[in-house]
C-alpha atoms as a PDB file:
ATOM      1  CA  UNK A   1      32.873 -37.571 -33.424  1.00  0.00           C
ATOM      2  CA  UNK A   2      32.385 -37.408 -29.977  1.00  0.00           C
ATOM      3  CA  UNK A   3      28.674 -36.240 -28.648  1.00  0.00           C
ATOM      4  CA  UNK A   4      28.164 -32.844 -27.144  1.00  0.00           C
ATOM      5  CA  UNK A   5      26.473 -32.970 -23.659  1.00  0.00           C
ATOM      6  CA  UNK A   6      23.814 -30.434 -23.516  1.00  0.00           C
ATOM      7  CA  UNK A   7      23.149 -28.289 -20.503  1.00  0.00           C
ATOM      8  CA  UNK A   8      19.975 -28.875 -19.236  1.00  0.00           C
ATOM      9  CA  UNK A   9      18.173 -26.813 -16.475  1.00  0.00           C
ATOM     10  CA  UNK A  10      15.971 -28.332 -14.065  1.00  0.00           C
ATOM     11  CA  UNK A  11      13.138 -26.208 -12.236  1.00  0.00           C
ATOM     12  CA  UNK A  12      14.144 -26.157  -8.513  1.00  0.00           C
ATOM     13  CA  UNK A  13      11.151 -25.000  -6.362  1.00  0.00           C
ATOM     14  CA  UNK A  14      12.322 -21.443  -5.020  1.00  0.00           C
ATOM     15  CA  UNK A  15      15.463 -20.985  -6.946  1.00  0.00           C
ATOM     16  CA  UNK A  16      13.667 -18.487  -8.794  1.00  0.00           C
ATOM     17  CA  UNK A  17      15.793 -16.024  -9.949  1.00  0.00           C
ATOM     18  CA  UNK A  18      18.949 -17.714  -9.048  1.00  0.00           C
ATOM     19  CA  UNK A  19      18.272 -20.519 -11.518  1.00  0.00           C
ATOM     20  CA  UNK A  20      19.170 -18.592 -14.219  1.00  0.00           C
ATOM     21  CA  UNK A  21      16.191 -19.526 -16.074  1.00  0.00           C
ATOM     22  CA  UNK A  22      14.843 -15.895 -17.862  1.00  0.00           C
ATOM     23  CA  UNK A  23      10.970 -16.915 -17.151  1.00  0.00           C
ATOM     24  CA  UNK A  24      11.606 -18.429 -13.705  1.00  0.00           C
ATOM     25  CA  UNK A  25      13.042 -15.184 -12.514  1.00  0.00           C
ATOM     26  CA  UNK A  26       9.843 -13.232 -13.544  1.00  0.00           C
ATOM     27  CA  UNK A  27       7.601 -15.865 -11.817  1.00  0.00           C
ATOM     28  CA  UNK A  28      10.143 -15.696  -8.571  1.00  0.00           C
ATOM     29  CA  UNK A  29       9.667 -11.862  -7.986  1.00  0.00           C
ATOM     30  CA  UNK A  30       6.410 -11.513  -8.821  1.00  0.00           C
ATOM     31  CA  UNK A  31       5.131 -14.554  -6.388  1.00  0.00           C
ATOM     32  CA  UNK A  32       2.611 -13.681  -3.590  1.00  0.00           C
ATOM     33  CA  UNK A  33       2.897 -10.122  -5.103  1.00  0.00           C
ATOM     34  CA  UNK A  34      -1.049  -8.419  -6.817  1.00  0.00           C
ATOM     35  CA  UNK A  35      -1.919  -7.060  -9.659  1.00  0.00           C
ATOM     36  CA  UNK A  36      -3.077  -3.220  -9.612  1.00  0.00           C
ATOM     37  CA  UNK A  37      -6.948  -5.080 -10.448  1.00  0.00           C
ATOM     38  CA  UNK A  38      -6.324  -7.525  -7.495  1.00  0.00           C
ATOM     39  CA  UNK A  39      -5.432  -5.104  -5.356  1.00  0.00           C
ATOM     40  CA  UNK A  40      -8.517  -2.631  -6.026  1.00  0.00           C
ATOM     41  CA  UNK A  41     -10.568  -6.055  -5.416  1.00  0.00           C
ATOM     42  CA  UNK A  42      -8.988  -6.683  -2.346  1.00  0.00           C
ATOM     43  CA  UNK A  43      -9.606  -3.150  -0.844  1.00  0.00           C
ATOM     44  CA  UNK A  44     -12.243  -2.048  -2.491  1.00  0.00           C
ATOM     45  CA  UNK A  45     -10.987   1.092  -3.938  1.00  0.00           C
ATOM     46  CA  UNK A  46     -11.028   2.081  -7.369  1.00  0.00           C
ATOM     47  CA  UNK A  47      -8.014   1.414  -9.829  1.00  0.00           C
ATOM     48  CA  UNK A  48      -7.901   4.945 -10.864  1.00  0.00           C
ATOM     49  CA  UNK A  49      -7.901   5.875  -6.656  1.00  0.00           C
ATOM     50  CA  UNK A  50      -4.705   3.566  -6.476  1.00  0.00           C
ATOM     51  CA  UNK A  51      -3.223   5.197  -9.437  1.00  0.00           C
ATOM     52  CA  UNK A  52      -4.067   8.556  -7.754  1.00  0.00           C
ATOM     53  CA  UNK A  53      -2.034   7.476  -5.264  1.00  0.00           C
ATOM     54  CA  UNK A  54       0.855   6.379  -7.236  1.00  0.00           C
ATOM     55  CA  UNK A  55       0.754   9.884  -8.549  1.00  0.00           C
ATOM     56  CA  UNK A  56       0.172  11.515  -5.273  1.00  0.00           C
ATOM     57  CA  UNK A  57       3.224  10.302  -4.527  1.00  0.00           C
ATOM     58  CA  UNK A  58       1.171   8.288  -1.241  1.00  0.00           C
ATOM     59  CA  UNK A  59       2.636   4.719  -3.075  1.00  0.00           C
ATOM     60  CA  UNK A  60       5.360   3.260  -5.037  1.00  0.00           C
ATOM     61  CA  UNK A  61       4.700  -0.091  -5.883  1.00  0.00           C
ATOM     62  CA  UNK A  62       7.341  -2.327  -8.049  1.00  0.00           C
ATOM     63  CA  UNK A  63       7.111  -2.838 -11.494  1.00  0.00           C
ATOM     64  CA  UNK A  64       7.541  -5.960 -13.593  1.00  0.00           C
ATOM     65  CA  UNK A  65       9.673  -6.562 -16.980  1.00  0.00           C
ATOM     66  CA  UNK A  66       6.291  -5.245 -18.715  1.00  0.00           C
ATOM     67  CA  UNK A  67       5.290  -1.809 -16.417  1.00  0.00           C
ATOM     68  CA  UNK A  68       2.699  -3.849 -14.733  1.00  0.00           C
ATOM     69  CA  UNK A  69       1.957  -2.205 -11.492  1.00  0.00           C
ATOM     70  CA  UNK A  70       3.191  -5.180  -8.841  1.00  0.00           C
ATOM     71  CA  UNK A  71       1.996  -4.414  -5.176  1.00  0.00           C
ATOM     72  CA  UNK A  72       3.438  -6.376  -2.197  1.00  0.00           C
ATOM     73  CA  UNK A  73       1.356  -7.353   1.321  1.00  0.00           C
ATOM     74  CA  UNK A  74       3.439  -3.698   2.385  1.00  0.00           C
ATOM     75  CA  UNK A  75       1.909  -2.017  -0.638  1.00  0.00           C
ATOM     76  CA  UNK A  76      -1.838  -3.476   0.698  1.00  0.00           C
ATOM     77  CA  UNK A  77      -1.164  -2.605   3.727  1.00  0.00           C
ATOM     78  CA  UNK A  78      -0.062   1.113   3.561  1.00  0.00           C
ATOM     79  CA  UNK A  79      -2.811   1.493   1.097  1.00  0.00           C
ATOM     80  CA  UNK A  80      -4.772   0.322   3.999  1.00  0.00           C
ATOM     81  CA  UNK A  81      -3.797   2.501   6.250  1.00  0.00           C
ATOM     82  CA  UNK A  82      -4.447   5.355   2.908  1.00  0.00           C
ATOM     83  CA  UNK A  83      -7.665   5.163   2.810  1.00  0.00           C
ATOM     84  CA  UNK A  84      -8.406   4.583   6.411  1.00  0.00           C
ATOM     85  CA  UNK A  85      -7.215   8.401   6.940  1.00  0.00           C
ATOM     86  CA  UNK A  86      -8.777   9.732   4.392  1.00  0.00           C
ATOM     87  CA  UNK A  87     -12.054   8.357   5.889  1.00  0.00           C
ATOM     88  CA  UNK A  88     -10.621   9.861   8.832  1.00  0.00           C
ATOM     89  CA  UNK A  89     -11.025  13.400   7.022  1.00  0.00           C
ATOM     90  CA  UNK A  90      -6.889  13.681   6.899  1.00  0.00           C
ATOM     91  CA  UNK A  91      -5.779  15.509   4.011  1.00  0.00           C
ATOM     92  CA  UNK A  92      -3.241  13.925   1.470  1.00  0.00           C
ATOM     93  CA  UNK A  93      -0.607  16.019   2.261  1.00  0.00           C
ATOM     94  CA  UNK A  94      -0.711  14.989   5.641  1.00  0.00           C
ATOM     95  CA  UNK A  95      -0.490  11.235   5.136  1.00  0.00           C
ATOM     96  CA  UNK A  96       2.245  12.323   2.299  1.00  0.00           C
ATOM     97  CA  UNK A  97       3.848  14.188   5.180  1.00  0.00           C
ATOM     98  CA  UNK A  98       3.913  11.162   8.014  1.00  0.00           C
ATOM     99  CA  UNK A  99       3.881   8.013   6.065  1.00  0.00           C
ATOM    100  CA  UNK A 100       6.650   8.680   3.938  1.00  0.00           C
ATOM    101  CA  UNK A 101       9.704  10.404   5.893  1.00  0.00           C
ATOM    102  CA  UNK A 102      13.804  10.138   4.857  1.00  0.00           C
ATOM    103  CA  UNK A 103      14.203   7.711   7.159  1.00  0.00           C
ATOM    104  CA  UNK A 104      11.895   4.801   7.306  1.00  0.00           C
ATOM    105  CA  UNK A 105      13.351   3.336  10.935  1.00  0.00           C
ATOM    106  CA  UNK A 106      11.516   1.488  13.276  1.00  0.00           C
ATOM    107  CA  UNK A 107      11.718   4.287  15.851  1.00  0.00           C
ATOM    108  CA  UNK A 108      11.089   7.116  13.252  1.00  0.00           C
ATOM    109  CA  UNK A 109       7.954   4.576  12.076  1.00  0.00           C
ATOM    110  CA  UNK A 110       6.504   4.852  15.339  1.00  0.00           C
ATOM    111  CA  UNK A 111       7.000   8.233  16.453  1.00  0.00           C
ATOM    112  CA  UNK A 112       4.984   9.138  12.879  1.00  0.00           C
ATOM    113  CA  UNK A 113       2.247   6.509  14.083  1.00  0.00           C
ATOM    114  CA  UNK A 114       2.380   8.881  17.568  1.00  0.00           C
ATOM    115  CA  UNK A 115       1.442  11.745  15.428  1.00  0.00           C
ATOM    116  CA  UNK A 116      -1.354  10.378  13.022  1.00  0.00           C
ATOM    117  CA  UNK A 117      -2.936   8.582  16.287  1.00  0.00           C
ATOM    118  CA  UNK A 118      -2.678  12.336  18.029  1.00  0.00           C
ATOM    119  CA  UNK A 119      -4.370  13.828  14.784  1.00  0.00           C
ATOM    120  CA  UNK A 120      -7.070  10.820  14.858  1.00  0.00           C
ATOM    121  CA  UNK A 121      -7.645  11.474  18.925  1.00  0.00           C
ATOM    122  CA  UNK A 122      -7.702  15.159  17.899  1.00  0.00           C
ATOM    123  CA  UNK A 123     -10.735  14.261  14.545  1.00  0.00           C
ATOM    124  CA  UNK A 124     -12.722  12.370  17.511  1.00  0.00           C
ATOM    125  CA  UNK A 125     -12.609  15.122  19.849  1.00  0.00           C
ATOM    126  CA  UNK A 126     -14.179  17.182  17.191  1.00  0.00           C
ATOM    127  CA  UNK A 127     -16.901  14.419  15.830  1.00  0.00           C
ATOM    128  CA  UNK A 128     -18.283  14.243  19.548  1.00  0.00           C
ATOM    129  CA  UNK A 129     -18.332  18.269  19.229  1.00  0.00           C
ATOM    130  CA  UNK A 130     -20.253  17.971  16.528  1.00  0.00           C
ATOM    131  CA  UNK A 131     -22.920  15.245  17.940  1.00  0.00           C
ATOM    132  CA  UNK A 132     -23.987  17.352  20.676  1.00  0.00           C
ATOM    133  CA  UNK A 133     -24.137  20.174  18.836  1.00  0.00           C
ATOM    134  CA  UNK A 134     -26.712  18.101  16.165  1.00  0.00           C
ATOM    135  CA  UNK A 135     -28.187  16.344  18.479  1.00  0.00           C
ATOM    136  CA  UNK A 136     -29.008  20.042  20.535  1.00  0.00           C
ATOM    137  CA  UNK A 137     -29.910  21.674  17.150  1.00  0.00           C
ATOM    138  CA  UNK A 138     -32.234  19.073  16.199  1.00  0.00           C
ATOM    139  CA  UNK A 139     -33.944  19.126  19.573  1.00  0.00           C
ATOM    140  CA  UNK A 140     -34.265  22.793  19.767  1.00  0.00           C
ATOM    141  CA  UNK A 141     -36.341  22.473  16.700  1.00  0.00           C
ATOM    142  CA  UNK A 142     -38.796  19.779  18.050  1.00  0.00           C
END
């Protein structure tokens, strides 16, 4: 009887999914992407703030073969950019409204980033209002 050859696979760095190997392509689309608990580490915001977001409809991170929650550096960095205008006193409709549009286009991208920096300039018009009003209440009471 002749011998049957059998088909053996052999790991090629960064084949990944193409290799056909079921575990491989897991481990390929997942690489250099976080973990809902990484990414809370990372930023500093709470897991249930992230999921929040999720909700809010603010995010939309992947999701692997088991529902995990898989965020790329894009993911960070729009979460980033979140919570910096919510510090910012913006209200989540408003980042809803100009970080996620129907067309997602360089040009659209940065006509949006016109608008939120026009809102910001607009919040630190209003903070230096506020100062000297403080700072004259407070010094009318001395």
């Amino acid at each position: 009887m002749p011998l049957r050859q059998a088909k053996i696979e052999v790991f090629q760095p960064g084949a990944g999914w193409r290799s056909g190997i079921p575990i491989l392509s897991d481990v390929s689309r997942s690489a250099g992407v976080n973990s809902i608990g990484a990414v809370a580490d990372r930023t500093g915001l709470p897991v249930e703030t992230i999921r929040f977001y999720e909700t809010s409809g603010l995010l939309a991170p992947q999701r692997d073969r088991s529902g995990h929650r898989r965020y790329a550096e894009a993911d960070i960095s729009e979460l980033e950019v979140i919570q910096a205008l919510r510090q910012a006193g913006m209200s989540l409709k408003d980042i809803r409204d100009h970080l996620h549009p129907a067309d997602d286009q360089p040009p659209v991208r940065r006509s949006l980033a016109a608008a939120l920096l026009k809102i910001l300039d607009e919040r630190d018009a209003d903070l230096a209002r506020a100062r000297i009003l403080v700072t004259r209440w407070a010094s009318d009471r001395a």
